[in-house]
N, C-alpha and C. Protein backbone atom coordinates (compact mmCIF):
# COMPACT_ATOMS: atom_id res chain seq x y z
N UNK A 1 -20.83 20.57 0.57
CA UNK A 1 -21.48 20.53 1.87
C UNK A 1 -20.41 20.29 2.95
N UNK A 2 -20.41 21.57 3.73
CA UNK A 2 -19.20 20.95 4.99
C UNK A 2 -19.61 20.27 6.23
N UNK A 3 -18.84 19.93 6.94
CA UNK A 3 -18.59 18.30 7.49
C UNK A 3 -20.08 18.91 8.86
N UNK A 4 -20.68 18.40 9.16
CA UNK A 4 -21.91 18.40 10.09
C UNK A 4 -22.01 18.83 11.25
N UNK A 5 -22.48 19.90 11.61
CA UNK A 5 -22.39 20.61 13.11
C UNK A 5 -22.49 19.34 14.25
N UNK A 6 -23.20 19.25 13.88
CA UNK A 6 -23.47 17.92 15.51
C UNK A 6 -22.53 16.81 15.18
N UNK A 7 -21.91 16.68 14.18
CA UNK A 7 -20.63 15.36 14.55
C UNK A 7 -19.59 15.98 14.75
N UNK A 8 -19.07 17.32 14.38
CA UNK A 8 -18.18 18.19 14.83
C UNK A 8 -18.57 18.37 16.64
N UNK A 9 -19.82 18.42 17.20
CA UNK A 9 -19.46 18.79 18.50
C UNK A 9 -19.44 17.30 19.30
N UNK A 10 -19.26 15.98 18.98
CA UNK A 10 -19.33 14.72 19.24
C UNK A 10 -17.82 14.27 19.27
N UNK A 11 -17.11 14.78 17.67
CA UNK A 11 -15.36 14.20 17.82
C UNK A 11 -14.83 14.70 18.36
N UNK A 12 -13.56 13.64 19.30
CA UNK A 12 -12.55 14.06 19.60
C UNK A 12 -11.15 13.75 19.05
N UNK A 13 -10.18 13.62 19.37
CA UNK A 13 -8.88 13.24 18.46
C UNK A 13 -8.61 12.27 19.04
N UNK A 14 -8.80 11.07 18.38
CA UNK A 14 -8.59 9.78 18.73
C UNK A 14 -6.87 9.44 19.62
N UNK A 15 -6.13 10.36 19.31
CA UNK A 15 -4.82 9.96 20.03
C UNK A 15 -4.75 10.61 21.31
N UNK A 16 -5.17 11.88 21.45
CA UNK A 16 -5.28 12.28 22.64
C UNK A 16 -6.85 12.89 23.75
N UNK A 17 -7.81 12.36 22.94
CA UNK A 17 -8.71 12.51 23.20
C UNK A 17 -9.39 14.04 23.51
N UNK A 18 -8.38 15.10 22.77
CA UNK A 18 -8.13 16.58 22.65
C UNK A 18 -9.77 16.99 22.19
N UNK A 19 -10.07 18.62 22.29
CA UNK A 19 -11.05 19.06 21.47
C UNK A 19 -10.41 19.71 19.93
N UNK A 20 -11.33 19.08 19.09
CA UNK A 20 -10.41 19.17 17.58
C UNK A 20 -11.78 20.71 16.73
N UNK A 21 -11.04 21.30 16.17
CA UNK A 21 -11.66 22.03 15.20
C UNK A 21 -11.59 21.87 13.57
N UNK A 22 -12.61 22.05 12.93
CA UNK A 22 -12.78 22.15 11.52
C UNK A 22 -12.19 23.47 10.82
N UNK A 23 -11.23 23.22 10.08
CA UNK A 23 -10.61 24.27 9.09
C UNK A 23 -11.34 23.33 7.22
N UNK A 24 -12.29 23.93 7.60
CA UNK A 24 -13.07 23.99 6.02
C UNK A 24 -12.32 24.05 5.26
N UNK A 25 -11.42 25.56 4.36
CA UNK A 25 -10.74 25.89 3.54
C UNK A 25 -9.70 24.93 3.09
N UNK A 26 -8.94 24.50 4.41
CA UNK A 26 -8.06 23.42 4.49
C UNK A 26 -8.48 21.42 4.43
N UNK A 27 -9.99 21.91 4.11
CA UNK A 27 -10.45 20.03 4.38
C UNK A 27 -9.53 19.67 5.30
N UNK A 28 -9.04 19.88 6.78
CA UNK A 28 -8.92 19.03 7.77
C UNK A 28 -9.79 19.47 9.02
N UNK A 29 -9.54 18.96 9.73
CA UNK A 29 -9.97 18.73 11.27
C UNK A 29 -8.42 18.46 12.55
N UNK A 30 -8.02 19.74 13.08
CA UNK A 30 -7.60 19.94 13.46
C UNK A 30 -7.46 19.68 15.43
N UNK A 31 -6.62 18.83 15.92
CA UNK A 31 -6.47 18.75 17.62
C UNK A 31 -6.31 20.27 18.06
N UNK A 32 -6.94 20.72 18.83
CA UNK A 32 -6.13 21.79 19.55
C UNK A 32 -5.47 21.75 20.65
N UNK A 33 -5.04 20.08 21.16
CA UNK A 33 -4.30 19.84 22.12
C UNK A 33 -3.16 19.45 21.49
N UNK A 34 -2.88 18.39 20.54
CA UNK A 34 -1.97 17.47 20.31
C UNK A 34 -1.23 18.21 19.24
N UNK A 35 -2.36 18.82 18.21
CA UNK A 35 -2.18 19.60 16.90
C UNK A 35 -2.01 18.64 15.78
N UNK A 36 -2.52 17.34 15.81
CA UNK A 36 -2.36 16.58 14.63
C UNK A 36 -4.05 16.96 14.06
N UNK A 37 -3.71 16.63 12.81
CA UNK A 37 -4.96 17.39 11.78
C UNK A 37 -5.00 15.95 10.69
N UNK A 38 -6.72 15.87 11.02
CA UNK A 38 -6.78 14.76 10.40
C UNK A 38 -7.80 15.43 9.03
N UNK A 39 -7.25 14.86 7.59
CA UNK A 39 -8.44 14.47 6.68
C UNK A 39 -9.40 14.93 6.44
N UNK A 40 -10.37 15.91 6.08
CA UNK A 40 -11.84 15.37 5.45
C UNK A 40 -11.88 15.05 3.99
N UNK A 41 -12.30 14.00 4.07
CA UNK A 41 -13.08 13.38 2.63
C UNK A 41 -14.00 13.47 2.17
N UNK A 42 -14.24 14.19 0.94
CA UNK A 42 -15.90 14.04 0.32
C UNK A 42 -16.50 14.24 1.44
N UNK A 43 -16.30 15.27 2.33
CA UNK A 43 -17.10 15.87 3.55
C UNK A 43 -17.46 15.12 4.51
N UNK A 44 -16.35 13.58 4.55
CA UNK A 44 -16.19 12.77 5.93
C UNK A 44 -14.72 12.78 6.48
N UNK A 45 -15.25 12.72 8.02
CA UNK A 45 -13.60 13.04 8.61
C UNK A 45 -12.94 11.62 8.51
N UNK A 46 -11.63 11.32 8.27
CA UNK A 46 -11.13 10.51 8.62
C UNK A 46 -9.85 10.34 9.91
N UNK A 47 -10.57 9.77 10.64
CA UNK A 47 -10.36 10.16 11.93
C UNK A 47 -9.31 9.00 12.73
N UNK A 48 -8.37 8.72 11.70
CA UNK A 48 -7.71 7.78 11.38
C UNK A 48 -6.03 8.20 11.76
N UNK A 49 -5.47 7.75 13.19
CA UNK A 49 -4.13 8.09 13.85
C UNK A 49 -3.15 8.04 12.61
N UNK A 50 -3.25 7.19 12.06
CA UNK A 50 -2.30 6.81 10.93
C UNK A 50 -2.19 7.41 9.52
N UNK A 51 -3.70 8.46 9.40
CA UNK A 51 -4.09 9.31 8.87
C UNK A 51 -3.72 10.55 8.62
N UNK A 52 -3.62 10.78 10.24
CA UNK A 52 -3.20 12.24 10.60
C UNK A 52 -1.83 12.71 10.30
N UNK A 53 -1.69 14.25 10.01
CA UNK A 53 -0.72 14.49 9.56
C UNK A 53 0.09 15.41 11.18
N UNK A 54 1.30 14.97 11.13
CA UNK A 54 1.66 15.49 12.80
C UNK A 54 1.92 17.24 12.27
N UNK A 55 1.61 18.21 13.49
CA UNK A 55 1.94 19.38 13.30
C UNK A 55 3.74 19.90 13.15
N UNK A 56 3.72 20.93 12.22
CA UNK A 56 5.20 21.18 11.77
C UNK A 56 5.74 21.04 13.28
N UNK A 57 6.80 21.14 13.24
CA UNK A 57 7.80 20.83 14.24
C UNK A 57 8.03 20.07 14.98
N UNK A 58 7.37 18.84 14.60
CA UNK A 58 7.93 17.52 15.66
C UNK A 58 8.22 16.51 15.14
C-alpha cells in the first residue's frame, strides 16, 4: 500500500519547508527545493532531517 494521497498533499520538508514528492519505486519522498529525500517505511514517511539522505553533489 503506498504512502496516502492526503498526507502526501499536507508534507513539507522539514528543513526547508520545500514541496516534496513521492518516488514509490524508490520508497522515498523527495524535496523539490532542497533535494534531500527522506525514507518511507512500511509505507510511513520518515520525515526525519537526520534521516534524510542529502542529494548527490553536495
Amino acid at each position: 500500500m503506498p504512502v496516502d494521497k492526503e498526507l502526501l498533499d499536507i508534507l513539507v520538508c522539514p528543513s526547508c519547508r520545500g514541496d516534496v514528492e513521492y518516488h514509490q519505486e524508490e520508497e522515498v519522498i523527495a524535496c523539490t527545493k532542497c533535494g534531500l529525500r527522506y525514507p518511507v517505511r512500511d509505507d510511513i514517511p520518515v520525515m526525519l532531517i537526520e534521516e534524510a539522505e542529502k542529494p548527490s553533489g553536495v
